[in-house]
N, C-alpha and C. Protein backbone atom coordinates (compact mmCIF):
# COMPACT_ATOMS: atom_id res chain seq x y z
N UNK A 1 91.01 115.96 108.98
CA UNK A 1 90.43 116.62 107.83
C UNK A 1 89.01 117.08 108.14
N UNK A 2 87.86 116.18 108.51
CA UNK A 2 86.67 116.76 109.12
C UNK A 2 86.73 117.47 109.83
N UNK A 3 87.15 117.82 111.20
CA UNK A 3 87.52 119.08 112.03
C UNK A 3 87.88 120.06 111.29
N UNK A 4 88.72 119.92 110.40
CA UNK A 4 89.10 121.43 109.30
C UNK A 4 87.90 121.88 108.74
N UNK A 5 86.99 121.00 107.81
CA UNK A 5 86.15 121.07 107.41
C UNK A 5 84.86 121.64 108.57
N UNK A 6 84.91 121.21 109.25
CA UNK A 6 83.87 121.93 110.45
C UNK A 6 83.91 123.32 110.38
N UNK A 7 85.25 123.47 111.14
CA UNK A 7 85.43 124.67 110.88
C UNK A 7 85.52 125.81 109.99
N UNK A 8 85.77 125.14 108.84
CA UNK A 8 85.69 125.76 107.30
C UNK A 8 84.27 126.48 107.24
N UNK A 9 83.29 125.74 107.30
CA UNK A 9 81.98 125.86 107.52
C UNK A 9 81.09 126.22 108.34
N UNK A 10 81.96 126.40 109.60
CA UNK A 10 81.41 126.41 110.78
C UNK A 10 79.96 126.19 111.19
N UNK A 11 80.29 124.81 111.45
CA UNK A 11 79.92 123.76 111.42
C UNK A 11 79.90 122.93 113.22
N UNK A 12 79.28 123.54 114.25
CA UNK A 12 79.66 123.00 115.22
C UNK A 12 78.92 121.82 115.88
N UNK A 13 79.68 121.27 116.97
CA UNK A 13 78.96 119.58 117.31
C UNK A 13 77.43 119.78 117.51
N UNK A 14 77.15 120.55 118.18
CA UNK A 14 75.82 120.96 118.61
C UNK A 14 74.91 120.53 117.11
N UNK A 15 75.17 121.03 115.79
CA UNK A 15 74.29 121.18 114.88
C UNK A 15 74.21 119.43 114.78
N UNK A 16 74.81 118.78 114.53
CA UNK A 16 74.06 117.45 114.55
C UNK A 16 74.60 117.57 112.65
N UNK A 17 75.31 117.27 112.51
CA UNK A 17 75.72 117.14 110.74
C UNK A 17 76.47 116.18 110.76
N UNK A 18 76.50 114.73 110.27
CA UNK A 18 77.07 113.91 110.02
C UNK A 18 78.28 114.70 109.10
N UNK A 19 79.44 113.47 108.95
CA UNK A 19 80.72 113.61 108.07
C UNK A 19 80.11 113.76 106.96
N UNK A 20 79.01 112.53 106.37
CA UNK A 20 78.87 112.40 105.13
C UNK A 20 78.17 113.32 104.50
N UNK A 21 77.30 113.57 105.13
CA UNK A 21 76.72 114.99 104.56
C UNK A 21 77.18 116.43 104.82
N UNK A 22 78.47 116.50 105.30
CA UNK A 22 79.52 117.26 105.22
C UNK A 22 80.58 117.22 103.49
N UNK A 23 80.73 116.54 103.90
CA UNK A 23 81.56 115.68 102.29
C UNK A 23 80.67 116.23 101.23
N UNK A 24 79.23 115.51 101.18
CA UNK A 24 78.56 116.00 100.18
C UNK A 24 78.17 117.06 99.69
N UNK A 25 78.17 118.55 100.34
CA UNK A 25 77.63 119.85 100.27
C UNK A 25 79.25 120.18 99.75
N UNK A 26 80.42 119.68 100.01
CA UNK A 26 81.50 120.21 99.24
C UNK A 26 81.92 119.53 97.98
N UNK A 27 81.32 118.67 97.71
CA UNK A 27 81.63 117.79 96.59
C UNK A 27 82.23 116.97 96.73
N UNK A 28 83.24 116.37 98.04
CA UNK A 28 84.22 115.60 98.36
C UNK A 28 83.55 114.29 98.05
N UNK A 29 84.54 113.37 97.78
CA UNK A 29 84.52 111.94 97.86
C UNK A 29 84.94 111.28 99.49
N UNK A 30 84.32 110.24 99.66
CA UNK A 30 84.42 109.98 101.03
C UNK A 30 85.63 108.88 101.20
N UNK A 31 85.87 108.37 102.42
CA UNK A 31 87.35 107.87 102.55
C UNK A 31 87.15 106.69 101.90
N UNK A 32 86.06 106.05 101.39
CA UNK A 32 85.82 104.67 100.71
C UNK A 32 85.58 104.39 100.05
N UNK A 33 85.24 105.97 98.81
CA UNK A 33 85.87 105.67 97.30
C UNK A 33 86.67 105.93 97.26
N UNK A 34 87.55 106.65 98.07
CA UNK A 34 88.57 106.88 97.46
C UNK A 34 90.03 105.46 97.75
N UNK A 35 89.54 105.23 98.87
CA UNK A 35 90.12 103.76 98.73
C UNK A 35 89.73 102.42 97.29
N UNK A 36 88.80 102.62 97.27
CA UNK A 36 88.32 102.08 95.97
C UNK A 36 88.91 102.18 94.88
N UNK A 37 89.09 104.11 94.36
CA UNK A 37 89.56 104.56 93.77
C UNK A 37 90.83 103.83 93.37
N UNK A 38 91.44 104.38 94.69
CA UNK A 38 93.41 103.75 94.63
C UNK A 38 93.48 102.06 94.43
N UNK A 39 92.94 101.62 94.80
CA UNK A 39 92.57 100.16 94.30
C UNK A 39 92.63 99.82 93.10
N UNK A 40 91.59 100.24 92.60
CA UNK A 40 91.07 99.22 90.96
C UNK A 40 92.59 100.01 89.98
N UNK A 41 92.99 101.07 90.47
CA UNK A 41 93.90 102.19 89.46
C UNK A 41 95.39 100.69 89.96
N UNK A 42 95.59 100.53 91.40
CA UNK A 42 96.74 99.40 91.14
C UNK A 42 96.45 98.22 90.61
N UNK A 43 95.26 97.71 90.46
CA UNK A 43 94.82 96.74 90.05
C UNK A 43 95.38 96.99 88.39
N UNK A 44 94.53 97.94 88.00
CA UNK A 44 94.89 98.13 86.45
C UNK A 44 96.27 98.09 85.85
N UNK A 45 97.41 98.86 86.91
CA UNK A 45 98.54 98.97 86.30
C UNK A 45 99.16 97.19 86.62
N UNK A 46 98.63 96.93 87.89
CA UNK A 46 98.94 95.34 87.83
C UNK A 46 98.76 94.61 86.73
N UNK A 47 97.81 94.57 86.33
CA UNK A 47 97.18 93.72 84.89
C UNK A 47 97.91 94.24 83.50
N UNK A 48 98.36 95.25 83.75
CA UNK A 48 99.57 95.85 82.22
C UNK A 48 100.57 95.32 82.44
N UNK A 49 101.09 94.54 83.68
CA UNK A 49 102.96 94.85 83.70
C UNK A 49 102.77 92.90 83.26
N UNK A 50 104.15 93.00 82.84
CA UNK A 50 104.66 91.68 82.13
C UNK A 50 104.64 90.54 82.86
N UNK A 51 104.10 89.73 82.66
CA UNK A 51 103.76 88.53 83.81
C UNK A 51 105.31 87.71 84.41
N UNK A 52 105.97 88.18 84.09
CA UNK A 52 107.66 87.89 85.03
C UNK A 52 108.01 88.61 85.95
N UNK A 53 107.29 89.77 86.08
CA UNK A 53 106.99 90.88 87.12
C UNK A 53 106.78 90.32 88.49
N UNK A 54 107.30 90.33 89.29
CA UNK A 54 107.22 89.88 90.69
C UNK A 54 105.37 90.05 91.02
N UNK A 55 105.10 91.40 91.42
CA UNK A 55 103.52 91.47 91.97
C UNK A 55 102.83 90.86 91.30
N UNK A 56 103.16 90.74 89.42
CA UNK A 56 101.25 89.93 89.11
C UNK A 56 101.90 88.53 89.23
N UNK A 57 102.86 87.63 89.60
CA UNK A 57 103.11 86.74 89.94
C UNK A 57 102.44 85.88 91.26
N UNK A 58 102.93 87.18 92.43
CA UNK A 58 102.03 87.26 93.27
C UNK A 58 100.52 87.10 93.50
N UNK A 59 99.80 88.17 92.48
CA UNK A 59 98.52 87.80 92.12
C UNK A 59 97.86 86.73 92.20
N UNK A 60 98.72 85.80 91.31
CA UNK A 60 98.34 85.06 90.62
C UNK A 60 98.28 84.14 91.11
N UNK A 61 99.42 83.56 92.17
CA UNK A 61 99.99 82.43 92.46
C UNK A 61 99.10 81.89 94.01
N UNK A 62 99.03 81.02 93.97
CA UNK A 62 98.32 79.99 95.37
C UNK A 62 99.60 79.47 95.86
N UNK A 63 99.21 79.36 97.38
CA UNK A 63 100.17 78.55 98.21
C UNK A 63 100.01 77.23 97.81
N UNK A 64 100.96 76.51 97.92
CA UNK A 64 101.39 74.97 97.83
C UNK A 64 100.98 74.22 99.25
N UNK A 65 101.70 74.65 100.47
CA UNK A 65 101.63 73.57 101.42
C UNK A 65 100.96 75.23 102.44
N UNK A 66 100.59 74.30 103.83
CA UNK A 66 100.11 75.66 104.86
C UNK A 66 98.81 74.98 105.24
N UNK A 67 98.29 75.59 106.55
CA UNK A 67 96.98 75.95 106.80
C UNK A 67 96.40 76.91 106.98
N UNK A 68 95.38 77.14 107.14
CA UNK A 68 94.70 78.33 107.86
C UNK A 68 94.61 78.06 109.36
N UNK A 69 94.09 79.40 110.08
CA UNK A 69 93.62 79.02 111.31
C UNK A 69 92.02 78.82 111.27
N UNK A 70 91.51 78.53 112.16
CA UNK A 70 89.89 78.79 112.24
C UNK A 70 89.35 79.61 112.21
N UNK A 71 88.04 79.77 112.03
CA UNK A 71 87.25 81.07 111.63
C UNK A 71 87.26 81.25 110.07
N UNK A 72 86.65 82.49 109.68
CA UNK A 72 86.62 82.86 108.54
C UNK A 72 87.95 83.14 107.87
N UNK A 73 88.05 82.53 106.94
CA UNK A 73 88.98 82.46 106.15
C UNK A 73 89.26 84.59 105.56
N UNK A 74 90.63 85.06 105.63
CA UNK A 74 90.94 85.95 105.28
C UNK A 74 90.67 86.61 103.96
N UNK A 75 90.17 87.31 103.87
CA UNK A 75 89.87 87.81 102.16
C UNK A 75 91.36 88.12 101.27
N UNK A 76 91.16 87.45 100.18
CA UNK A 76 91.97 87.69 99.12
C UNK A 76 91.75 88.88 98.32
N UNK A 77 92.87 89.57 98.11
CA UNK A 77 93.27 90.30 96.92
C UNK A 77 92.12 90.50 96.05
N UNK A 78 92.08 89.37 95.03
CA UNK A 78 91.06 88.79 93.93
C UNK A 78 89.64 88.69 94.65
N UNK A 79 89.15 88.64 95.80
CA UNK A 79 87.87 89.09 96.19
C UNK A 79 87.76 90.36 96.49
N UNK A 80 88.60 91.14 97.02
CA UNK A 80 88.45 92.65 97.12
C UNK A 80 88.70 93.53 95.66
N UNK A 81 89.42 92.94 94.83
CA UNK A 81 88.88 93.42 93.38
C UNK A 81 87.51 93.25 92.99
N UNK A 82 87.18 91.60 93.19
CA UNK A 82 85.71 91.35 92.63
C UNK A 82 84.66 92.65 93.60
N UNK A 83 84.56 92.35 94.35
CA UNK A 83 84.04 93.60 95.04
C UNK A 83 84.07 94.85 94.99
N UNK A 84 84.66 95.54 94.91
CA UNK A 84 85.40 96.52 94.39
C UNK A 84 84.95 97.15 92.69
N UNK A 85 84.94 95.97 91.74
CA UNK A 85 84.26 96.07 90.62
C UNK A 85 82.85 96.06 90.66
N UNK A 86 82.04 95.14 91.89
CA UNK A 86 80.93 95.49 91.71
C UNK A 86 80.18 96.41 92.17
N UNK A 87 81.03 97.15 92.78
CA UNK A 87 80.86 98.46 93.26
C UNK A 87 80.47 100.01 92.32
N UNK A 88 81.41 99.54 91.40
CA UNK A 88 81.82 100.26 90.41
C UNK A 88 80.95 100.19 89.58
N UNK A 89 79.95 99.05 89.08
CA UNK A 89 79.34 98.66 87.91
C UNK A 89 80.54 98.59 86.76
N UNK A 90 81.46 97.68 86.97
CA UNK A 90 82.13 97.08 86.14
C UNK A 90 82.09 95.67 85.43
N UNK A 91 81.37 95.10 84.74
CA UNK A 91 81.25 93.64 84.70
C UNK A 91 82.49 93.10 84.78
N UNK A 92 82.44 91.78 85.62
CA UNK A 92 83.57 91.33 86.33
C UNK A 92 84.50 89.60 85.22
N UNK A 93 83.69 89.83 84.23
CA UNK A 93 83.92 88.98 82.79
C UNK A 93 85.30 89.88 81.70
N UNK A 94 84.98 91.04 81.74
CA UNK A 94 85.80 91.90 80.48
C UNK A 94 86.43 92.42 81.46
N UNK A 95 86.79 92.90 82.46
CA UNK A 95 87.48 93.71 83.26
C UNK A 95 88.72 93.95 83.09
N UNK A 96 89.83 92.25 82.69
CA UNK A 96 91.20 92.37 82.62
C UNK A 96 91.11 93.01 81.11
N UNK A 97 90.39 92.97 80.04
CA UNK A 97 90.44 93.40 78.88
C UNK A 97 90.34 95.21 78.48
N UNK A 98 89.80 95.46 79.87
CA UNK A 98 89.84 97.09 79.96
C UNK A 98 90.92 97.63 80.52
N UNK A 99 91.43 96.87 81.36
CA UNK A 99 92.87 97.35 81.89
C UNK A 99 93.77 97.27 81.09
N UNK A 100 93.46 96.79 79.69
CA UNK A 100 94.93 97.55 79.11
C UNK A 100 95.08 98.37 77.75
N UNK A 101 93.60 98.75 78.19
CA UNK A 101 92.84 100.71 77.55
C UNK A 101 93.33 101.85 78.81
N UNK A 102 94.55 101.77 79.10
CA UNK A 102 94.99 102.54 80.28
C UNK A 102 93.89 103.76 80.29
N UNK A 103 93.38 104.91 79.47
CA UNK A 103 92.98 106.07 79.45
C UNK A 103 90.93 105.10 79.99
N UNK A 104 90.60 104.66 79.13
CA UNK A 104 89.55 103.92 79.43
C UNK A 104 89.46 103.47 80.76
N UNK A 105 90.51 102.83 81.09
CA UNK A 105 90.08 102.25 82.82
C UNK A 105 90.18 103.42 83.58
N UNK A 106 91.00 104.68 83.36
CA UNK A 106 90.87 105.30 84.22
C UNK A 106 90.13 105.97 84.36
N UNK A 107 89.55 106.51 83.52
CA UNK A 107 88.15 106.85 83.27
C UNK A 107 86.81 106.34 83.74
N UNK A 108 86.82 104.88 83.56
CA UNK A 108 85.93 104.11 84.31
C UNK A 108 86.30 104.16 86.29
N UNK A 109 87.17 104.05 86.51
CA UNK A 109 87.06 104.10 87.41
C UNK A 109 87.32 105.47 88.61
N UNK A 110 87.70 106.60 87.74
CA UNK A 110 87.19 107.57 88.63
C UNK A 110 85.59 108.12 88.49
């Protein structure tokens, strides 16, 4: 997509123009809101569906027996939301209570 964009603009290596300030002179969003984006939007429809629903089960649920290996422990789901919200300036207290203002969350979060 940046190479298109180079060229769109012509835009060559020589000039020294980062991606991001490529992105920005077209209005684009960069690859890590928009991951963000797609995030909090499954998050939201997660938090609407009926809790017998396989995924928010998932969510929800902790392992019983297991270990980890060493090192830093793997990030959860529920920390890459928390993150994710504070990204957003979403307070991370009312959050599940906005997800099920479907038009509201989406709003908030694009």
């Amino acid at each position: 997509m940046m190479r298109h964009l180079h060229s769109i603009m012509r835009i060559t290596w020589m000039d020294k123009v980062t991606n991001k300030k490529i992105l920005e002179r077209r209005g684009l969003p960069s690859m890590e809101d928009l991951l963000i984006r797609k995030n909090l939007r499954w998050t939201g429809h997660l938090m609407r569906m009926s809790p017998d629903r396989l995924p928010k089960q998932i969510l929800y649920s902790q392992l019983s027996s297991g270990h980890r290996k060493n090192g830093r422990p793997r990030l959860l789901f529920n920390d890459t939301i928390r993150r994710n919200l504070k990204l957003r300036d979403i307070t991370t207290d009312s959050w599940t209570s906005l997800t099920q203002q479907r038009y509201k969350w989406r709003a908030l979060v694009k």
